[in-house]
Protein backbone atom coordinates (compact mmCIF):
# COMPACT_ATOMS: atom_id res chain seq x y z
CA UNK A 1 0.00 0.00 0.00
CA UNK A 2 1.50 3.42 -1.03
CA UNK A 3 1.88 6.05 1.94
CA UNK A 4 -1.08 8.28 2.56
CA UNK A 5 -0.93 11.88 1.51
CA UNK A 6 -3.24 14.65 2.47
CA UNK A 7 -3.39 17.10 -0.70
CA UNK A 8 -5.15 19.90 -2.45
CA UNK A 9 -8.55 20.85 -1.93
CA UNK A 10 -8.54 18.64 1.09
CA UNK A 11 -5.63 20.59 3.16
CA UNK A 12 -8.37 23.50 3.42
CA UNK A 13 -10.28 21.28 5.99
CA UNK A 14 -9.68 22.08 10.04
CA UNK A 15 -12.32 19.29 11.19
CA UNK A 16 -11.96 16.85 8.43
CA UNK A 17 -8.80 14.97 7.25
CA UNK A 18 -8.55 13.18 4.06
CA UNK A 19 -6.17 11.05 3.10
CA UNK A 20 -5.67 9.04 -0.03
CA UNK A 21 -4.45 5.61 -0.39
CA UNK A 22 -4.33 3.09 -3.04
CA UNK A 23 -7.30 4.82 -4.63
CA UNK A 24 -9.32 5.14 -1.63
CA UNK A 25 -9.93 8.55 0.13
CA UNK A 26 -9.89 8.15 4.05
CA UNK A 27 -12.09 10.79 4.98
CA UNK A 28 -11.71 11.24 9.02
CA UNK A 29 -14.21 13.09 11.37
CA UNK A 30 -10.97 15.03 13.39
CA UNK A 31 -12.03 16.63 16.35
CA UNK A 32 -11.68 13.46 18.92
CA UNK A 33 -11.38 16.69 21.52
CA UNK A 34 -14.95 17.29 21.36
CA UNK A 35 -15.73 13.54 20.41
CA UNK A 36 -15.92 14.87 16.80
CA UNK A 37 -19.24 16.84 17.47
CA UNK A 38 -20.41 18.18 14.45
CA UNK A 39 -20.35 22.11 14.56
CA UNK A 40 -22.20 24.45 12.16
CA UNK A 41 -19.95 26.92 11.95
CA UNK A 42 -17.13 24.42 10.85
CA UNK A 43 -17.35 20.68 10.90
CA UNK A 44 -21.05 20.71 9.35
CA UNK A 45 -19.84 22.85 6.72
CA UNK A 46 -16.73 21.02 5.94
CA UNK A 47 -18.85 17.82 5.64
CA UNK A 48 -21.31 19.17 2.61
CA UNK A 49 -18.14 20.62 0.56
CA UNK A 50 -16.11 17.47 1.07
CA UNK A 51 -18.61 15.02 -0.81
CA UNK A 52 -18.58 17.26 -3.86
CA UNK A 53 -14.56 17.28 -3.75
CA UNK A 54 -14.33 13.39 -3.46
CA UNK A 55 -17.40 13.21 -6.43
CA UNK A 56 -15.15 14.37 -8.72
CA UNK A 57 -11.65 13.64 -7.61
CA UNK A 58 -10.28 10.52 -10.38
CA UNK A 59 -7.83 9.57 -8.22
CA UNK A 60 -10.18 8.12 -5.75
CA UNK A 61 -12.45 4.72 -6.23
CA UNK A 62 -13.99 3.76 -2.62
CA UNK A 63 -14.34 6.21 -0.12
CA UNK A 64 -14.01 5.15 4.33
CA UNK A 65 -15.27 7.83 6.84
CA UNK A 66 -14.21 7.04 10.28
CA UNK A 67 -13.27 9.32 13.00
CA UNK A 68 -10.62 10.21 15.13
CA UNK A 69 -9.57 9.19 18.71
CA UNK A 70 -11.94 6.59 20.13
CA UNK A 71 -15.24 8.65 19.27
CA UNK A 72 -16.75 8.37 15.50
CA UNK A 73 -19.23 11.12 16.23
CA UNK A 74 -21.31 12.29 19.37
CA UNK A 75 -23.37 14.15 16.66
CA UNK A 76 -24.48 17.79 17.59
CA UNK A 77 -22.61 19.96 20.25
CA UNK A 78 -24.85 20.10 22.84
CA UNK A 79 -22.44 23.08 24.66
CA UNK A 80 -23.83 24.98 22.04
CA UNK A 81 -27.45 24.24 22.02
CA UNK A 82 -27.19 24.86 25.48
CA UNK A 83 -25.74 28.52 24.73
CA UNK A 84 -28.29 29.37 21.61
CA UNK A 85 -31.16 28.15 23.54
CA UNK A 86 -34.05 30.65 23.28
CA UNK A 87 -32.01 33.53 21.84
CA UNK A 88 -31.39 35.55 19.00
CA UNK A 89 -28.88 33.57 17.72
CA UNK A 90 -30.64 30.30 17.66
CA UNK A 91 -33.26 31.67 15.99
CA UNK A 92 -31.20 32.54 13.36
CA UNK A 93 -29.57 29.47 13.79
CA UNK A 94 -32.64 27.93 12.92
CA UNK A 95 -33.35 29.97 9.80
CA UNK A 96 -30.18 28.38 8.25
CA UNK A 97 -29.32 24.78 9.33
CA UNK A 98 -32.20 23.14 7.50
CA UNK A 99 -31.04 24.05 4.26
CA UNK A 100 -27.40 22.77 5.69
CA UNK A 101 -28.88 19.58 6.27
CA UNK A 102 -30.36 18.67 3.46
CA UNK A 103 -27.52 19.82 1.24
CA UNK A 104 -25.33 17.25 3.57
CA UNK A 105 -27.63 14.51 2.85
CA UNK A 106 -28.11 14.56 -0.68
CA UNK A 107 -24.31 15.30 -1.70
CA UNK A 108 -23.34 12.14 0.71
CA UNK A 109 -25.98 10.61 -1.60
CA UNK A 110 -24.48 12.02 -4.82
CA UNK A 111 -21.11 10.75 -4.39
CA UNK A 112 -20.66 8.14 -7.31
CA UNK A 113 -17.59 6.27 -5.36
CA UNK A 114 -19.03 3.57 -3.20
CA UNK A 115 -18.66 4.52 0.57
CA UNK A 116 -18.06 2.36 3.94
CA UNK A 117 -18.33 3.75 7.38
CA UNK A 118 -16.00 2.82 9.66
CA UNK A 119 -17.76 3.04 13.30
CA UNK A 120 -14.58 2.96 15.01
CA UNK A 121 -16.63 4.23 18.80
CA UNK A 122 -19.95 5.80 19.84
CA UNK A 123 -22.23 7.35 17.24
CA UNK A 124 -24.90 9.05 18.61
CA UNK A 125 -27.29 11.72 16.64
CA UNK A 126 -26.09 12.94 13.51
CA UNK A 127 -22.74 10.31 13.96
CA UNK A 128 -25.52 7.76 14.11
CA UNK A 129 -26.84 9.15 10.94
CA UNK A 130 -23.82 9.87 9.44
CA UNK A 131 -22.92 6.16 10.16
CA UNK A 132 -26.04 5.19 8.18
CA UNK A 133 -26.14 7.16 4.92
CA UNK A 134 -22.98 5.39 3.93
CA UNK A 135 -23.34 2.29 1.58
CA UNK A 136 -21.61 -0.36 4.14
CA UNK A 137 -20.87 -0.22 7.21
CA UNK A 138 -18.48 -1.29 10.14
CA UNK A 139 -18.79 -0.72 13.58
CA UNK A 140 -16.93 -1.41 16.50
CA UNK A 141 -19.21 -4.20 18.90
CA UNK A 142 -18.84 -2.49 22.32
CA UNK A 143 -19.80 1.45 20.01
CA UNK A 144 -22.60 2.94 21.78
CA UNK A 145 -25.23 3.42 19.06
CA UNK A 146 -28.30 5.45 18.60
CA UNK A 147 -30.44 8.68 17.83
CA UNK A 148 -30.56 10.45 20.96
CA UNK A 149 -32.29 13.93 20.12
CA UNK A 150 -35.02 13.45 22.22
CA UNK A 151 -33.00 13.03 25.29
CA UNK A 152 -31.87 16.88 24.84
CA UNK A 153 -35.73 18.18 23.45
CA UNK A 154 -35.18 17.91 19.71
CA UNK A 155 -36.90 15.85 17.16
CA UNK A 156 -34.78 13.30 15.41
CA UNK A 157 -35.50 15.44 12.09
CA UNK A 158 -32.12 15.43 10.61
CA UNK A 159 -31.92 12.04 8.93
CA UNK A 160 -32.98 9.89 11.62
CA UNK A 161 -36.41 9.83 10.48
CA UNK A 162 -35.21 9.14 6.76
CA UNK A 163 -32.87 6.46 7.18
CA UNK A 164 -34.15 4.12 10.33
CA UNK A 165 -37.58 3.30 8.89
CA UNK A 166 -35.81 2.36 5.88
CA UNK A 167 -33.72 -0.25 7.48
CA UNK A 168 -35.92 -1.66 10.14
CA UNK A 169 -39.67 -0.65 9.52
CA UNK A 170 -41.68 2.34 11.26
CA UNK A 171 -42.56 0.28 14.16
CA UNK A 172 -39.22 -0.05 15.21
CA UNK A 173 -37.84 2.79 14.14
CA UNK A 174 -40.33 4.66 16.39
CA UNK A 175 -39.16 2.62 19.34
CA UNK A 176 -35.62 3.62 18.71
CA UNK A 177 -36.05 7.29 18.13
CA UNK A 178 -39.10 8.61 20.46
CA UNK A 179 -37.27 6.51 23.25
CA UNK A 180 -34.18 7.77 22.13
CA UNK A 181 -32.46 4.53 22.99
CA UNK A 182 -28.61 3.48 22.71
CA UNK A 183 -27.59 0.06 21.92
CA UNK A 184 -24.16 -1.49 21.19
CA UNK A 185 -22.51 -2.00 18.21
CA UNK A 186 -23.66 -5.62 18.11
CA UNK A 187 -27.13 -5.29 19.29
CA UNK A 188 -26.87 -2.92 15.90
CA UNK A 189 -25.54 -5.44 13.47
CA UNK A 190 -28.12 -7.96 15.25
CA UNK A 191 -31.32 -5.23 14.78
CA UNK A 192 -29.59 -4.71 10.42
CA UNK A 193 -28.95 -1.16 11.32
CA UNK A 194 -25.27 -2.09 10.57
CA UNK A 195 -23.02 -4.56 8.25
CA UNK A 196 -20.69 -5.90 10.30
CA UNK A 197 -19.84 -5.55 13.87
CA UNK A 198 -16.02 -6.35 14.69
CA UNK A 199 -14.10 -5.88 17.61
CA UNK A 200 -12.78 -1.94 17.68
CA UNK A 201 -9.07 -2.72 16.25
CA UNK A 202 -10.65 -4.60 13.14
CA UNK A 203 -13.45 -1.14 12.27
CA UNK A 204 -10.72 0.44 10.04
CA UNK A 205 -8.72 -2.91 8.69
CA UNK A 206 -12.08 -4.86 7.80
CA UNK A 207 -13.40 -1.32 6.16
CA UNK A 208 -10.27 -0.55 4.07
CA UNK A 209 -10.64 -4.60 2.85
CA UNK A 210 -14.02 -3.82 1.97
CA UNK A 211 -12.88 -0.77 -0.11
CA UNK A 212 -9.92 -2.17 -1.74
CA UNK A 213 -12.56 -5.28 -3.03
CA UNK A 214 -14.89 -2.71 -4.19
CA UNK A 215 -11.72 -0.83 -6.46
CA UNK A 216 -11.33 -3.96 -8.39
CA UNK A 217 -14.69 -4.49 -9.20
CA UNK A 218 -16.13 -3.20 -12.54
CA UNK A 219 -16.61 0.62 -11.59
CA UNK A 220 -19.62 1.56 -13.71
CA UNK A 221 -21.31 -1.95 -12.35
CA UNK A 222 -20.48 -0.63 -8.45
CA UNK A 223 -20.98 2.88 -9.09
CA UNK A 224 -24.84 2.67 -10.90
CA UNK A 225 -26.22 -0.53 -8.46
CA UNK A 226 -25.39 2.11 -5.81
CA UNK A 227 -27.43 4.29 -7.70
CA UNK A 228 -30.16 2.67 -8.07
CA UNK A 229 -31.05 2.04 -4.92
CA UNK A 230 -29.98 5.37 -3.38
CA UNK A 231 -32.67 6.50 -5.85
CA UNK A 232 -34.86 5.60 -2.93
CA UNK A 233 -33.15 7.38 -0.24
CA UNK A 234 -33.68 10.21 -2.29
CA UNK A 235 -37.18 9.87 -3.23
CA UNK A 236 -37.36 9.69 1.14
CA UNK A 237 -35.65 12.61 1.73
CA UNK A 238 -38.07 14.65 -1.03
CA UNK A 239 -40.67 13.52 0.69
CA UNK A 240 -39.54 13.86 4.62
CA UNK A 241 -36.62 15.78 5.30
CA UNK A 242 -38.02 19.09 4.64
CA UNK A 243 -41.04 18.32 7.18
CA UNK A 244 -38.79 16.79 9.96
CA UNK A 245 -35.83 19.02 10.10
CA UNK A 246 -38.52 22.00 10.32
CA UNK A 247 -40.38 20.32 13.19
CA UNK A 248 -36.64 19.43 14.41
CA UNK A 249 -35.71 23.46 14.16
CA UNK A 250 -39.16 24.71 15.70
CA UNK A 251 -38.55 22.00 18.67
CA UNK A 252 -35.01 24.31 19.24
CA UNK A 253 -37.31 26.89 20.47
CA UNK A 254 -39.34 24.86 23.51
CA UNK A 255 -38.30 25.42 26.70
CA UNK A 256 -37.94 22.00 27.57
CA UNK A 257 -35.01 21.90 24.71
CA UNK A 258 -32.84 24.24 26.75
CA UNK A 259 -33.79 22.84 29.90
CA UNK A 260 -32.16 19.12 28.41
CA UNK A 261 -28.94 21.02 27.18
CA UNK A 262 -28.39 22.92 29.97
CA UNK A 263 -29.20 19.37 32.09
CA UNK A 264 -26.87 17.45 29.70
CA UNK A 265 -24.18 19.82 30.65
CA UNK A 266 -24.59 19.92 34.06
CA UNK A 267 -25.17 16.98 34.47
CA UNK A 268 -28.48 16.19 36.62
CA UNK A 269 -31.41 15.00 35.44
CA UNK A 270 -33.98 17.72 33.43
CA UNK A 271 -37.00 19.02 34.83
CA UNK A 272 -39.89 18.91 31.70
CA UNK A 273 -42.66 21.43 31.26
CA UNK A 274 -43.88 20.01 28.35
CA UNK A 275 -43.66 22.89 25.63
């Protein structure tokens, strides 16, 4: 295997690293400081401009997004929902982000190159979804695994409510997401939320295996199956996202959403009004 390099466009990233290898691009969630929480004012950004990049780069065949440290992504940052709570600048934080989303979701979904998500440690919110939206998928078997908005007030609007009925039916994907329950890695692979669950030094070995089978195959054959079906995920995202991220924005706004954040942080257990 040649070295990895990290080149041009990619160097431009601060929360993203992307390395190339052998024809496939190791994209890497890199902010294990903050258990690579996904900011919008940088790492949510980053992550719609860098599908576009790998869409057309020629030099790259498979793509594996994993993250750095022992964290793959702890989704949202709930320090800052905790600070934009019922002010100004979540309102206007709401005014923008569910444009952001969308345009997240459908480039991940534009991306010709097959990709494989390598769960290397807890997922949780948008990580979890992140974790999903890829085309296979590796996760470590002790990960801690799930869509936990409603444990800090928010609905699960950002690609929760796309993906999870998808893969396991409405039934249980309501179970998972109202309860806002966290399973392991396993108890993922067991429920087909996930591929394969391997223990966490295999995640990144097993997914670069997967990647390097998929560069030999016949890349038109790989590239339009993939395709194909995601032609579904997108006909679900017409039809939802818009809907579920704006219930997801106007649920910023309750009082019981700052009340989890500022809980969360603090750690204690919230005190509900209901609204």
């Amino acid at each position: 295997m040649t070295q990895a390099r990290i080149n041009q466009p990619y160097e431009q990233f601060k929360h993203i690293k992307v390395e190339k290898k052998d024809r496939i691009a190791v994209v890497t969630l890199n902010n294990p400081d903050n258990r690579n929480a996904i900011t919008m004012d940088g790492g949510h950004v980053e992550l719609e401009q860098v599908w576009t990049l790998l869409a057309e780069d020629t030099e790259v065949s498979a793509i594996v997004l994993t993250g750095a440290g022992k964290t793959f992504s702890a989704g949202g940052d709930v320090k800052g929902m905790a600070t934009r709570a019922r002010t100004v600048e979540g309102l206007q934080y709401t005014l923008k982000v569910p444009a952001q989303t969308k345009r997240l979701l459908q480039n991940i979904l534009d991306v010709p190159q097959p990709i494989i998500t390598a769960v290397n440690g807890d997922a949780v919110g948008l990580g979890a979804t992140l974790a999903l939206f890829g085309d296979i998928s590796v996760i470590a078997e002790t990960a801690k695994f799930g869509d936990t908005h409603v444990k800090v007030g928010l609905v699960a609007g950002d690609g929760g409510t796309v993906i999870w009925p998808l893969l396991i039916g409405p039934s249980q994907a309501k179970d998972f997401l109202m309860r806002g329950l966290i399973i392991t890695g396993t108890e993922a692979r067991d429920r087909n939320l996930i591929n394969y669950a391997v223990p966490t030094e295999e995640v990144l070995p097993r997914a670069m295996a997967i990647a390097a089978e998929l560069v030999e195959l016949p890349a038109v054959a790989v590239r339009w199956t993939k395709l194909s079906i995601n032609m579904l995920l997108k006909e679900r995202i017409n039809s939802i996202l818009d809907a579920s991220i704006a219930y997801e924005m106007l649920s910023m706004n309750t009082v019981d959403h700052g009340e989890a954040a500022k809980a969360f942080l603090e750690k204690r257990k919230p005190v509900y009004k209901g609204y």
